[in-house]
N, C-alpha and C. Protein backbone atom coordinates (compact mmCIF):
# COMPACT_ATOMS: atom_id res chain seq x y z
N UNK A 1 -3.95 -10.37 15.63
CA UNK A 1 -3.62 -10.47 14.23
C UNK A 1 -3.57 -11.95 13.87
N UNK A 2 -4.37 -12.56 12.60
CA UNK A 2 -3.96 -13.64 12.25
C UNK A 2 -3.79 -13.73 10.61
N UNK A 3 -3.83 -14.76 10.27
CA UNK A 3 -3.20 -14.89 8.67
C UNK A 3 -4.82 -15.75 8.37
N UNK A 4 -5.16 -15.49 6.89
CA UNK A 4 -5.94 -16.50 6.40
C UNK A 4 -5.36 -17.70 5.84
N UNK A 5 -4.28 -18.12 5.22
CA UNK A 5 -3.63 -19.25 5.14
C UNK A 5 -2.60 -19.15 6.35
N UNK A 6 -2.81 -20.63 7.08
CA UNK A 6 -2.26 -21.16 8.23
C UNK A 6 -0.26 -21.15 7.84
N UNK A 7 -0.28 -21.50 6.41
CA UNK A 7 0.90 -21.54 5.69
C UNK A 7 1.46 -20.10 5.52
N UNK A 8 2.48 -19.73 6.58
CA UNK A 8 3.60 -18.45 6.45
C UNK A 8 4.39 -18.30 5.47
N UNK A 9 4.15 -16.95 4.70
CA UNK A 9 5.66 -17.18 4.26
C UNK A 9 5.74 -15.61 3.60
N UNK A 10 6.94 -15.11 3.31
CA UNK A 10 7.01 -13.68 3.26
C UNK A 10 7.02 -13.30 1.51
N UNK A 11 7.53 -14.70 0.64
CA UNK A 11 6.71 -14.53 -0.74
C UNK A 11 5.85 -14.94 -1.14
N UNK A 12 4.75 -14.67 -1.18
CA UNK A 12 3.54 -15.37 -1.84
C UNK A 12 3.77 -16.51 -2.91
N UNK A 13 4.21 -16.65 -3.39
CA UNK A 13 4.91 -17.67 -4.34
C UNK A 13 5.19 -19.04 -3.24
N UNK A 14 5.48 -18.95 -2.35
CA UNK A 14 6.08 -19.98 -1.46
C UNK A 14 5.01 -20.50 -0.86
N UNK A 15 4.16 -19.66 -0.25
CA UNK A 15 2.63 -19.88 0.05
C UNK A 15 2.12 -20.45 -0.76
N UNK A 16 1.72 -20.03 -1.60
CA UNK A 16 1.33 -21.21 -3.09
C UNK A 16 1.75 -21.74 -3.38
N UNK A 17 3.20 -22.62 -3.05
CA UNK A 17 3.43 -23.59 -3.58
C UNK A 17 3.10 -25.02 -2.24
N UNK A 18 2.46 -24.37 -1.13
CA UNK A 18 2.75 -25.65 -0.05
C UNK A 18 1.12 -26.54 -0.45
N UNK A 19 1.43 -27.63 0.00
CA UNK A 19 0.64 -28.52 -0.40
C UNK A 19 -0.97 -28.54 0.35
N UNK A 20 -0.94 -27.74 1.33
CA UNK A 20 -2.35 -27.02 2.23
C UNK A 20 -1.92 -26.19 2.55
N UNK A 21 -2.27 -24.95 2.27
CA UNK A 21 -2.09 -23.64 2.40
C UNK A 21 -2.68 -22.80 3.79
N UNK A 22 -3.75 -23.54 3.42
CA UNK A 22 -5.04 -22.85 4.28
C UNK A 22 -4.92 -23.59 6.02
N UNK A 23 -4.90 -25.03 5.65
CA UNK A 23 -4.35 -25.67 7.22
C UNK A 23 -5.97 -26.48 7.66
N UNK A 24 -5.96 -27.33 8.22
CA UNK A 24 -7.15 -27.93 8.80
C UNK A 24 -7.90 -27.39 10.04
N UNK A 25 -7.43 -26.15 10.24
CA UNK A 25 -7.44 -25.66 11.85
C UNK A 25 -7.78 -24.03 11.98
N UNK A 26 -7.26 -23.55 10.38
CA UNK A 26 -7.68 -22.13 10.14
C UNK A 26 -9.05 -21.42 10.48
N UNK A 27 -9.83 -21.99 9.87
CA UNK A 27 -11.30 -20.89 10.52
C UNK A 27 -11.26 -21.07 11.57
N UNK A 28 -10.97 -22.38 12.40
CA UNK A 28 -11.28 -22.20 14.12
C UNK A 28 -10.71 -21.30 14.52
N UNK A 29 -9.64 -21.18 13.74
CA UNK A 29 -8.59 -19.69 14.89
C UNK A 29 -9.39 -18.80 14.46
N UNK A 30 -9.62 -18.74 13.26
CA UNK A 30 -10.23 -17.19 12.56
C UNK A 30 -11.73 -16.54 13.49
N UNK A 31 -12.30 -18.03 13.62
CA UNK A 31 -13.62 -17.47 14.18
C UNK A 31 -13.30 -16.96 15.81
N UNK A 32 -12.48 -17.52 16.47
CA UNK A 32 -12.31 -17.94 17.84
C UNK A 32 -11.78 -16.71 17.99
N UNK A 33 -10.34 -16.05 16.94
CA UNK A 33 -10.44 -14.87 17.54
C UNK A 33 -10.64 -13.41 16.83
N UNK A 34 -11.61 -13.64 15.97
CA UNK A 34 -12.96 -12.20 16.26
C UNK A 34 -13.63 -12.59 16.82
N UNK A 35 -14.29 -13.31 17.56
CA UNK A 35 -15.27 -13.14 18.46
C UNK A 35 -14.26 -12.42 19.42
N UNK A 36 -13.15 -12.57 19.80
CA UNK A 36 -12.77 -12.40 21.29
C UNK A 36 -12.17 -10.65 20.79
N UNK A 37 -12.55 -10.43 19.28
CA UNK A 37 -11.90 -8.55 19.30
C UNK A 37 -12.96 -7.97 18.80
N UNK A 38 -12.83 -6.40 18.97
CA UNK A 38 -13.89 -5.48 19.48
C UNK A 38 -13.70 -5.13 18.05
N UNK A 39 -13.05 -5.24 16.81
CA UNK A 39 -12.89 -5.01 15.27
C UNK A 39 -12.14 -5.87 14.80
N UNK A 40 -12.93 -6.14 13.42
CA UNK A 40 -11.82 -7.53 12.66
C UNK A 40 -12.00 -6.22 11.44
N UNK A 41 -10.29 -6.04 11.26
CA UNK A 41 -9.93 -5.65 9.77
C UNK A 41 -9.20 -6.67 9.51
N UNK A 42 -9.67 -6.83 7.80
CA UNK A 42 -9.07 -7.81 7.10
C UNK A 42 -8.31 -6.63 6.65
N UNK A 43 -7.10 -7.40 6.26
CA UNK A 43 -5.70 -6.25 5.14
C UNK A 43 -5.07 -7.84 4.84
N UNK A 44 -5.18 -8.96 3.97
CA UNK A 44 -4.60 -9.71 3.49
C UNK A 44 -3.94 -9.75 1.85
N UNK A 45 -4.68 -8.38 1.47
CA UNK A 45 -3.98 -8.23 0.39
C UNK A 45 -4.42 -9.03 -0.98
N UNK A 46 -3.80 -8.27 -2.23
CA UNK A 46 -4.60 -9.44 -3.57
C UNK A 46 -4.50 -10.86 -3.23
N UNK A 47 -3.32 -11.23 -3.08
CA UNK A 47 -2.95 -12.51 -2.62
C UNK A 47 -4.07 -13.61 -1.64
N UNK A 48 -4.49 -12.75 -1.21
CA UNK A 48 -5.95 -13.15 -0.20
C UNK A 48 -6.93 -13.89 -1.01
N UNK A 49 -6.94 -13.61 -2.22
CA UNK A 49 -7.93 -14.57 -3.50
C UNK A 49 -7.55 -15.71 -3.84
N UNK A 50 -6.50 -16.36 -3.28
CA UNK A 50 -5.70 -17.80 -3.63
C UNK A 50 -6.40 -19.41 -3.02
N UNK A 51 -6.59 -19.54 -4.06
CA UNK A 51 -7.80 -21.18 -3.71
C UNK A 51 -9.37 -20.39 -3.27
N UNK A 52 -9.63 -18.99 -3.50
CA UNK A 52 -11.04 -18.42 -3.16
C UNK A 52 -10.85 -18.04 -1.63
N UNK A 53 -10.15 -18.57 -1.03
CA UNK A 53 -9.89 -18.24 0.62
C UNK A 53 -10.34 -16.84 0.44
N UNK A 54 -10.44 -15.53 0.17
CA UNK A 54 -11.01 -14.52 0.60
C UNK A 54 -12.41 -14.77 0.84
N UNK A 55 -12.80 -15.28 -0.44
CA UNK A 55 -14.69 -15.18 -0.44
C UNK A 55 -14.84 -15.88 0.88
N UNK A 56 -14.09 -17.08 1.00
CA UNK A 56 -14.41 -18.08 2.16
C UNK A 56 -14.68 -17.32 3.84
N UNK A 57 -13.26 -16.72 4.16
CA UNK A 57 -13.12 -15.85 5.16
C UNK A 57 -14.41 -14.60 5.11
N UNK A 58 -14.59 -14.14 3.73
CA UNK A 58 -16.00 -12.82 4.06
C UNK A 58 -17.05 -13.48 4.63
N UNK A 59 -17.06 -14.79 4.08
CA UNK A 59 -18.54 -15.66 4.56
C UNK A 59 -18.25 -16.19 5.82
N UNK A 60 -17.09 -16.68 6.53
CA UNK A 60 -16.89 -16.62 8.15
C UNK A 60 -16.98 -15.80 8.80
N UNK A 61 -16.43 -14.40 8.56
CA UNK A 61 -16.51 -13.64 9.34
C UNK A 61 -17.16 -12.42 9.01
N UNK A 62 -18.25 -12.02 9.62
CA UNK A 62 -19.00 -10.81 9.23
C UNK A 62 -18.71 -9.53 9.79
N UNK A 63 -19.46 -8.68 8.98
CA UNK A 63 -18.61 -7.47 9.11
C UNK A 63 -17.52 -6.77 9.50
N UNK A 64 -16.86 -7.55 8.55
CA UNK A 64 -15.14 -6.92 8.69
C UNK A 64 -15.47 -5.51 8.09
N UNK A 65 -14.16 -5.17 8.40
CA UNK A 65 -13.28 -3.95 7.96
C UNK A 65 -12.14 -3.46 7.34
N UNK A 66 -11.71 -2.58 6.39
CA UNK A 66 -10.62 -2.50 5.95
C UNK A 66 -9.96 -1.32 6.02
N UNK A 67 -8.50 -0.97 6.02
CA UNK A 67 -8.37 0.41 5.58
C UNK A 67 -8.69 0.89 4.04
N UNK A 68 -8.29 0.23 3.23
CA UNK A 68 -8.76 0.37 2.35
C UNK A 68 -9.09 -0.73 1.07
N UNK A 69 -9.76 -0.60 0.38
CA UNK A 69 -10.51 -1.72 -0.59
C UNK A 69 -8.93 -1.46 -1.98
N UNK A 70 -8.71 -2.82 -2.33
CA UNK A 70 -7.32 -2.47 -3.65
C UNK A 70 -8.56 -2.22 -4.67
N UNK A 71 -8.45 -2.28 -6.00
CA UNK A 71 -8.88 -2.37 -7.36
C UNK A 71 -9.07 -3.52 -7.57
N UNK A 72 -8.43 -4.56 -7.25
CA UNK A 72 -9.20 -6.23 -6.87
C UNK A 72 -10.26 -6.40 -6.31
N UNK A 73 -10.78 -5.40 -5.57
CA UNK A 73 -11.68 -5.69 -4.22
C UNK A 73 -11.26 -6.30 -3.45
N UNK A 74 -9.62 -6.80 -2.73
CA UNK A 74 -9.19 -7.16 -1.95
C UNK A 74 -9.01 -6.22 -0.99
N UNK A 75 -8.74 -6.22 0.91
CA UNK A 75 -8.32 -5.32 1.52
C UNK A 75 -6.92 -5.25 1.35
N UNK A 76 -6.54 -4.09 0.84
CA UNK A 76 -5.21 -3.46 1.12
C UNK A 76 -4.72 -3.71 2.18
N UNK A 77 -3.25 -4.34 2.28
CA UNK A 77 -1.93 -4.62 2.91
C UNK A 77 -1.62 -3.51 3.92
N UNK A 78 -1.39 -3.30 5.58
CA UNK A 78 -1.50 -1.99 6.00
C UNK A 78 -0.09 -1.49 5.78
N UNK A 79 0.63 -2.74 5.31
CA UNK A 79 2.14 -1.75 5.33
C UNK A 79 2.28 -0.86 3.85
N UNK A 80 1.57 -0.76 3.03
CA UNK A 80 1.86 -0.11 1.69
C UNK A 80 0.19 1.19 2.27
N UNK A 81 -0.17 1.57 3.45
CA UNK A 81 -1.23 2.47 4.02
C UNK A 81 -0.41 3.76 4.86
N UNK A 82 -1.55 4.66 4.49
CA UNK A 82 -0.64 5.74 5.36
C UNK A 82 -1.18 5.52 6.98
N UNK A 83 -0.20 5.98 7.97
CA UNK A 83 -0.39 5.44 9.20
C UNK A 83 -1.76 6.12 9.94
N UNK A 84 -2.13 7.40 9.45
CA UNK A 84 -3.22 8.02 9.92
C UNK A 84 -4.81 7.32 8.95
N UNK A 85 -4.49 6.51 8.46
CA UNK A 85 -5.75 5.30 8.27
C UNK A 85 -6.71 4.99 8.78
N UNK A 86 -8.37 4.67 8.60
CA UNK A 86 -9.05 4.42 9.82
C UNK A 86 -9.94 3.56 9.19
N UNK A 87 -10.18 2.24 9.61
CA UNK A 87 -10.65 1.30 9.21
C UNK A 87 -12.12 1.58 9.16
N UNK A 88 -12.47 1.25 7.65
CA UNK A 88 -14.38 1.47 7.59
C UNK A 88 -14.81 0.26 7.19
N UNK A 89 -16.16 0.29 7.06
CA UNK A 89 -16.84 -1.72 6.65
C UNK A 89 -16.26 -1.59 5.60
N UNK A 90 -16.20 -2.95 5.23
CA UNK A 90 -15.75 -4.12 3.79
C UNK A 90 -17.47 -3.30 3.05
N UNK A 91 -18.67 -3.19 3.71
CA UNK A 91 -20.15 -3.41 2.46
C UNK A 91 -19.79 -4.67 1.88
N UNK A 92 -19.55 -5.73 2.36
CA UNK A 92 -20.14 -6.92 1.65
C UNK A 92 -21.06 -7.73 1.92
């Protein structure tokens, strides 16, 4: 499991307010570890659109997966998912 902004935080509001969000070091982790897993689901949620970082991450990493797509076209958050869920492609 990793985060697309390197910057933690449990309100999104707080995340957006740090001064690099994203981190100088983020895609290396991002790429380094899907290569090393057998499925990358993204579930980062609307919030995932902040500074474009989603588009950025679809174009690093190919063929992800989600449980499910929001009405944003963001991947849905797995904790607001029912647990019998099964991750299908993003189609982007």
């Amino acid at each position: 499991m990793a985060n697309i902004f390197a910057f933690r935080a449990t309100a999104p509001n707080d995340m957006k307010a740090a001064a690099d969000p994203i981190g100088s070091e983020n895609n290396e982790w991002l790429i380094k570890l899907s290569d090393d897993a057998g499925l990358v689901v993204a579930a980062w949620g609307n919030d995932g659109s902040f500074l474009g970082r989603s588009e950025q991450v679809k174009e690093l990493l190919p063929n992800l997966h989600c449980l499910k797509l929001n009405k944003s076209g963001e991947p849905a958050h797995p904790l607001y998912q029912k647990a019998d869920r099964k991750p299908v492609p993003m189609g982007i």
